[in-house]
Protein backbone atom coordinates (compact mmCIF):
# COMPACT_ATOMS: atom_id res chain seq x y z
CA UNK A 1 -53.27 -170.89 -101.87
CA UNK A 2 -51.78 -173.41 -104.19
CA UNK A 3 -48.62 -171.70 -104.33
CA UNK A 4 -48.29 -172.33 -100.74
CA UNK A 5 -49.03 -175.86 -100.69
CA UNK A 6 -46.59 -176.69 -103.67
CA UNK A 7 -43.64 -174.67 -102.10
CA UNK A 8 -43.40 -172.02 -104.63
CA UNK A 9 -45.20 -169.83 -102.79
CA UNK A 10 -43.02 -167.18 -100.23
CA UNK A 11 -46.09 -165.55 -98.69
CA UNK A 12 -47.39 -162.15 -98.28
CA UNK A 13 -48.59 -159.20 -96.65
CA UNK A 14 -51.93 -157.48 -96.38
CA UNK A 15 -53.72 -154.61 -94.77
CA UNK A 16 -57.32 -155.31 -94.14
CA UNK A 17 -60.28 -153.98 -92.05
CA UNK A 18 -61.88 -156.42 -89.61
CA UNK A 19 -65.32 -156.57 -88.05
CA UNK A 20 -65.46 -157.41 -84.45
CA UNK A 21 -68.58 -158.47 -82.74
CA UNK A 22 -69.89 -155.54 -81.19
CA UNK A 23 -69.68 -153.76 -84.47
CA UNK A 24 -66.61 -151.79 -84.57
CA UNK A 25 -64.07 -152.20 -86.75
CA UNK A 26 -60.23 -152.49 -86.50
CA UNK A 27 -57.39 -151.92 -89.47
CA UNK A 28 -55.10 -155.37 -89.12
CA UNK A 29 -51.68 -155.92 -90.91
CA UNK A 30 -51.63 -159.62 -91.56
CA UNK A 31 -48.13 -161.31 -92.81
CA UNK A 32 -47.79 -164.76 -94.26
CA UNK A 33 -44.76 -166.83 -94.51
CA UNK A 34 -43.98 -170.36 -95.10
CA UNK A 35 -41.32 -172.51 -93.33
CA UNK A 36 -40.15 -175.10 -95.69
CA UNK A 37 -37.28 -177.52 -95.56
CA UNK A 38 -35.14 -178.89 -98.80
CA UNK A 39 -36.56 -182.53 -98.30
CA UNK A 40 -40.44 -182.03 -97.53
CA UNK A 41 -41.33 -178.97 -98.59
CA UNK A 42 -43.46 -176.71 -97.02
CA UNK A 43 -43.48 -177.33 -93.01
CA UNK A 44 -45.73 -174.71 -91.49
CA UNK A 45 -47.50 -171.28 -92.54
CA UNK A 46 -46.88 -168.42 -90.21
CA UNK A 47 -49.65 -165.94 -89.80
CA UNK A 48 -48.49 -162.62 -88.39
CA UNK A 49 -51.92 -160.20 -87.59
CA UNK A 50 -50.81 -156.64 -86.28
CA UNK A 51 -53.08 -153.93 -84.82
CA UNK A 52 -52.35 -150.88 -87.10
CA UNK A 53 -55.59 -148.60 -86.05
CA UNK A 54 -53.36 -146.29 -85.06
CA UNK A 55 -51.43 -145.73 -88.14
CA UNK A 56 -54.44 -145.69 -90.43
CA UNK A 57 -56.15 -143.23 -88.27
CA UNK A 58 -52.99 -140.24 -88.64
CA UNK A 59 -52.62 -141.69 -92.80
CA UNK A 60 -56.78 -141.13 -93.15
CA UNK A 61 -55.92 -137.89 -91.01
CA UNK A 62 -53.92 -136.70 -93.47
CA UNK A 63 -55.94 -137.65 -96.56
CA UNK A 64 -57.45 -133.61 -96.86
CA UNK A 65 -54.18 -131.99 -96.29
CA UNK A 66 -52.86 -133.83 -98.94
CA UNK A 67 -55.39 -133.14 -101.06
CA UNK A 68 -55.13 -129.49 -100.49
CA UNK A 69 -51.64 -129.54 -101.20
CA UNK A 70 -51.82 -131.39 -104.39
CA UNK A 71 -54.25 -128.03 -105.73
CA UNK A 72 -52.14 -125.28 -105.04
């Protein structure tokens, strides 16, 4: 975090698996970025959150097949 609040920082990107209240669970992309100017540094941080359930349902999908593939 300090590396955002100094200026050095130029954010980041992340994949994580949220719990929502009635128990389920949903695979988020979350994207960081800071908006600086020359003269005072770091403005604002930008938080990006996409819905990517979808995605990690065909990659986890395709987690046996891949396996099978690697043994032959």
């Amino acid at each position: 975090m300090e590396a955002f609040f100094s200026g050095t920082g130029e954010g980041g990107r992340a994949e994580l698996r949220l719990g929502r209240r009635d128990s389920t669970y949903v695979w988020v992309s979350l994207r960081t970025s800071v908006v600086a100017d020359a003269a005072d540094g770091p403005r604002f941080l930008l938080i990006s959150i996409e819905d990517i359930e979808e995605r990690k349902r065909r990659e986890l999908q395709l987690v046996p097949h891949q396996a099978m593939f690697a043994l032959s």
